[in-house]
Protein backbone atom coordinates (compact mmCIF):
# COMPACT_ATOMS: atom_id res chain seq x y z
CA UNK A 1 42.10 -52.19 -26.76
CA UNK A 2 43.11 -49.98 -29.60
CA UNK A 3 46.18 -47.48 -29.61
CA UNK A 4 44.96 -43.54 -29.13
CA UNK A 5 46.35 -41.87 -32.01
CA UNK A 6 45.74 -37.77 -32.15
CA UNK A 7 43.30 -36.43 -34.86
CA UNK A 8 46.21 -35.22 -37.18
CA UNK A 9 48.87 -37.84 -36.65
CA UNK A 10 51.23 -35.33 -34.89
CA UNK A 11 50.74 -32.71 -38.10
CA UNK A 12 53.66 -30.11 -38.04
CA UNK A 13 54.22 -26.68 -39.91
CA UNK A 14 57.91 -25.10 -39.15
CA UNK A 15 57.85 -23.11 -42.25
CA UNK A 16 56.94 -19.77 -41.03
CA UNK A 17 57.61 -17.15 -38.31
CA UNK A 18 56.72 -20.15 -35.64
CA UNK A 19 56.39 -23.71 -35.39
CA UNK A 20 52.62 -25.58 -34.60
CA UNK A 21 52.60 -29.00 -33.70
CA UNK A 22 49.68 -30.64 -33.05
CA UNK A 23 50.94 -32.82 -29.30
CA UNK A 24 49.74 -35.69 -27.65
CA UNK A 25 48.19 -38.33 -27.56
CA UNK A 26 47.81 -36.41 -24.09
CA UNK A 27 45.32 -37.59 -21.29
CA UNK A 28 42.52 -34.94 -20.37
CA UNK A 29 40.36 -35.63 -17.58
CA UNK A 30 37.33 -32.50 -17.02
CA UNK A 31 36.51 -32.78 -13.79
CA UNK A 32 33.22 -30.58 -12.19
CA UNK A 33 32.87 -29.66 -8.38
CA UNK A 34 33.04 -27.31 -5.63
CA UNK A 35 36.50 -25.65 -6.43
CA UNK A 36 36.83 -23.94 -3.12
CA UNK A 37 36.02 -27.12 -1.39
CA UNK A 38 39.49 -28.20 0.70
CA UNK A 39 39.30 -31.73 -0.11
CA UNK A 40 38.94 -30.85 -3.76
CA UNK A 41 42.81 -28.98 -3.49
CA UNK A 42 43.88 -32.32 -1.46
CA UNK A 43 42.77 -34.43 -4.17
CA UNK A 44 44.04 -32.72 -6.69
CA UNK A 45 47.65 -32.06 -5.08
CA UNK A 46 47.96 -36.04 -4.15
CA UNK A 47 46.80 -37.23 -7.72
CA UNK A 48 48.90 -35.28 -9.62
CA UNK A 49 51.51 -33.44 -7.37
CA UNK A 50 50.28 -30.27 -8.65
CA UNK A 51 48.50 -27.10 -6.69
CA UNK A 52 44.74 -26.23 -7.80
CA UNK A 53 45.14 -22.93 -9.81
CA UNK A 54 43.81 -19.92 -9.22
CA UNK A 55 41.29 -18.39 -11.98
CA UNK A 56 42.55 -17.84 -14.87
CA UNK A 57 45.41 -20.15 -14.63
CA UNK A 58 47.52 -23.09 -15.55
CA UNK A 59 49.75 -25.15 -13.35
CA UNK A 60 52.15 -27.58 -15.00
CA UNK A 61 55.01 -29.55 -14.36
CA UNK A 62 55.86 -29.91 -18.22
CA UNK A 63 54.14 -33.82 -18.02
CA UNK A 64 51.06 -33.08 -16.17
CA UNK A 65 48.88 -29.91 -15.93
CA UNK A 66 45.34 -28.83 -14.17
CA UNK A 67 43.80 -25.86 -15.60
CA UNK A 68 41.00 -23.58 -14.23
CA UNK A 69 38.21 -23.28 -16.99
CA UNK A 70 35.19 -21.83 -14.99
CA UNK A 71 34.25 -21.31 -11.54
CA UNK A 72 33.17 -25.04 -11.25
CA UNK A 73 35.34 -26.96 -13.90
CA UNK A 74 39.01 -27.85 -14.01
CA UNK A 75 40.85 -29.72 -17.12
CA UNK A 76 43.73 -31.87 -15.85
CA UNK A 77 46.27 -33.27 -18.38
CA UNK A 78 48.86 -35.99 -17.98
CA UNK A 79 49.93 -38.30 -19.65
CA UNK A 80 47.81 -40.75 -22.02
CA UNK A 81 49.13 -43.97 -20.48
CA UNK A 82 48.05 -42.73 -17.16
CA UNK A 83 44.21 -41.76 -17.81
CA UNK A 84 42.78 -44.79 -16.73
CA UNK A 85 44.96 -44.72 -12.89
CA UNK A 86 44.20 -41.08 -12.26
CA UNK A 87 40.82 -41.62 -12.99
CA UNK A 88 40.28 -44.53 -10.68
CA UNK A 89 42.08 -42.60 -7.78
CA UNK A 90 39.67 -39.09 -8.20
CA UNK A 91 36.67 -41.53 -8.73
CA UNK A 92 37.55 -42.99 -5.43
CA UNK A 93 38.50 -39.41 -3.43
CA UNK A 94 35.29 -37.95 -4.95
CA UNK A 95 32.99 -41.06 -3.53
CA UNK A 96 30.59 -39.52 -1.53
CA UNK A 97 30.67 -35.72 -3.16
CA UNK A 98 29.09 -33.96 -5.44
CA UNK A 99 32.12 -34.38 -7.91
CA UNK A 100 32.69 -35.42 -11.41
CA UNK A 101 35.61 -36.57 -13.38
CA UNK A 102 35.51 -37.61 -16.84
CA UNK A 103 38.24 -38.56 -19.58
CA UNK A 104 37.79 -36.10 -22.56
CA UNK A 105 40.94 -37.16 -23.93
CA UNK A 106 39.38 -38.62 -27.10
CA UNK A 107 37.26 -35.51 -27.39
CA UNK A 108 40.04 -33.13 -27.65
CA UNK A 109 43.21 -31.95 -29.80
CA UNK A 110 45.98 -30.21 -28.46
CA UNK A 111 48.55 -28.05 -30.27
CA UNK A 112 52.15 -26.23 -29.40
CA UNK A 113 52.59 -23.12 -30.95
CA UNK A 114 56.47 -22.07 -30.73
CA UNK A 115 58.93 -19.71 -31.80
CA UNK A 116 59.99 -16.30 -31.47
CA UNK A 117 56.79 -15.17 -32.79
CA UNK A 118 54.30 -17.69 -31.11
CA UNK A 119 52.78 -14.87 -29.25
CA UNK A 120 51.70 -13.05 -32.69
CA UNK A 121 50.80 -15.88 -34.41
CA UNK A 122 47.88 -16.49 -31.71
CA UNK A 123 47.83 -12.96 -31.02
CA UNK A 124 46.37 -12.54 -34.51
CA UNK A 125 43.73 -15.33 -33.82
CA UNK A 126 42.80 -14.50 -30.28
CA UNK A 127 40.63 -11.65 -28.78
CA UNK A 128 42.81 -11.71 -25.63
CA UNK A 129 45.62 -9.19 -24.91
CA UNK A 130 48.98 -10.82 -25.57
CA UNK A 131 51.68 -8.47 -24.43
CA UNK A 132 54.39 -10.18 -22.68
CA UNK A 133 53.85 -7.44 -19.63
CA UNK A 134 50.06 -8.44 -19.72
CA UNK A 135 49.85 -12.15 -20.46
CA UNK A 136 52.49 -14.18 -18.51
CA UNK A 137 53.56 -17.86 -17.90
CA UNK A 138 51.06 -20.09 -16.52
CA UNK A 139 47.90 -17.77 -17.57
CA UNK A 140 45.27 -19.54 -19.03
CA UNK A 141 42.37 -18.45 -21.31
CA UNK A 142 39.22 -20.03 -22.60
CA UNK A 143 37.47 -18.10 -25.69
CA UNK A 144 38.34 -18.33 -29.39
CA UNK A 145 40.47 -18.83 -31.43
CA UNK A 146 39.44 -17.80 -35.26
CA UNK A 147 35.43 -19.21 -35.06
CA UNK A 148 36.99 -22.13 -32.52
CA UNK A 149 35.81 -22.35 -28.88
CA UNK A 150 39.41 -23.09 -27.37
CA UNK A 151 41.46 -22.52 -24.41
CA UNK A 152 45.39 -21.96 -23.70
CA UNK A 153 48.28 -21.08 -21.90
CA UNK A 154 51.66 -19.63 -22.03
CA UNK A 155 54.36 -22.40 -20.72
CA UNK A 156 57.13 -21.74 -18.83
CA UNK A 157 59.52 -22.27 -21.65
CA UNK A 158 57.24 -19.60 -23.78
CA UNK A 159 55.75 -21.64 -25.60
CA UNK A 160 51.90 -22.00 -26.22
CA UNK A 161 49.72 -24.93 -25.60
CA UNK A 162 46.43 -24.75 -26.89
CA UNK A 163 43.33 -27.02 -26.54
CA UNK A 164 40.43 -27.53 -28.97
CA UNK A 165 37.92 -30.06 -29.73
CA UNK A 166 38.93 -33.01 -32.02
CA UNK A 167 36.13 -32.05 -34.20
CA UNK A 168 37.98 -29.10 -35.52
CA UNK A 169 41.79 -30.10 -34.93
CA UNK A 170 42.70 -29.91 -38.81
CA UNK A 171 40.83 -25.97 -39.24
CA UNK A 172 42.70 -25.15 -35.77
CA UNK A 173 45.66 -26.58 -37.29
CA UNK A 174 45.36 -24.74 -40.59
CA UNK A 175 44.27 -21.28 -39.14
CA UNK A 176 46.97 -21.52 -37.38
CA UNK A 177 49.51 -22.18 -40.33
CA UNK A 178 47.91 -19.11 -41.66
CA UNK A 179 48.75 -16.99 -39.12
CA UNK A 180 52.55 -18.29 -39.15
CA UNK A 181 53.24 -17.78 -43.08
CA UNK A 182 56.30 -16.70 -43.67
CA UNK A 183 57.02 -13.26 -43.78
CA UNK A 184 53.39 -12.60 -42.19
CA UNK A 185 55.57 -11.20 -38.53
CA UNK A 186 53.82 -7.87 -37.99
CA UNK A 187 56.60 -6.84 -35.43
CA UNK A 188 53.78 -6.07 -32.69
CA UNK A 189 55.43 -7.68 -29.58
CA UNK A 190 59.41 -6.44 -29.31
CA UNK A 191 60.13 -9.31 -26.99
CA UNK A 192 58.61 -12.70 -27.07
């Protein structure tokens, strides 16, 4: 079996008003169902330890995460060594439902956006209102970011982690380095 490796080798930029890191190899498992169904929550909460979030939300741990992406789909991260266990345990909870669960984890890139001005820097990129009064830890987005289909959330430690397909990783990575150029802080958000 051959070693996951993330599509830009861990690229980092610290050069400018925040710090992107592309993270990972991280596991990502999509899984598609009845999210209101009760067993669904139980499955969830035993696999991983973690709650099923509410719309528009993230729940992490800081190693593994689930994240509500639509009204029937939920993307749960852990770790990459792990993939293969938490599959086998949903595959077996979800036996006789209507339920799928897939590893996307070669099919996606993940980056950490960090700093005092993290929030601008995807604030400038995103057509979603950033204000720390208005966008909170553990609220989670899918839309776009630049011409990217993406999704992301604000961690608890204020930083962001954001989600892309692997296809794109290095423009994702260098839009992003755009936005962070030094001396490109427009001063929007006073705190961050």
């Amino acid at each position: 079996m051959s070693e996951a490796v993330t599509a830009l080798k861990n690229a980092r930029y610290d050069a400018g008003i925040a710090t992107i890191s592309e993270i990972g190899p991280l596991g990502m498992i999509t899984i598609r169902g009845d999210l209101e169904a009760a067993f669904l929550r139980k499955v969830i909460n035993k696999t991983v330890g973690l709650e099923r979030p509410e719309s528009g939300m993230c729940n992490s741990d800081g190693t593994s995460a689930v994240a509500w992406m639509s009204p029937d789909e939920l993307l749960l991260i852990c770790p990459h060594a792990q993939v293969a266990e938490v599959l086998s345990r949903l595959h077996a909870a979800f036996e006789d439902t209507h339920t799928l669960a897939v590893d996307v984890s070669g099919a996606r890139a993940a980056f950490r956006i960090e700093g005092t001005h993290a929030r601008e820097v995807l604030a400038k990129l995103a057509p979603v209102d950033l204000a720390p009064a208005k966008f909170t830890p553990g609220m989670f987005r899918r839309t776009r970011v630049g011409q990217i289909p993406a999704a992301f959330w604000l961690r608890e430690d204020g930083a962001f982690q954001v989600v892309c397909f692997r296809s794109v990783a290095q423009y994702m990575f260098d839009q992003l380095k755009v936005a962070a150029q030094p001396g490109s802080a427009v001063g929007h958000f006073s705190a961050p």
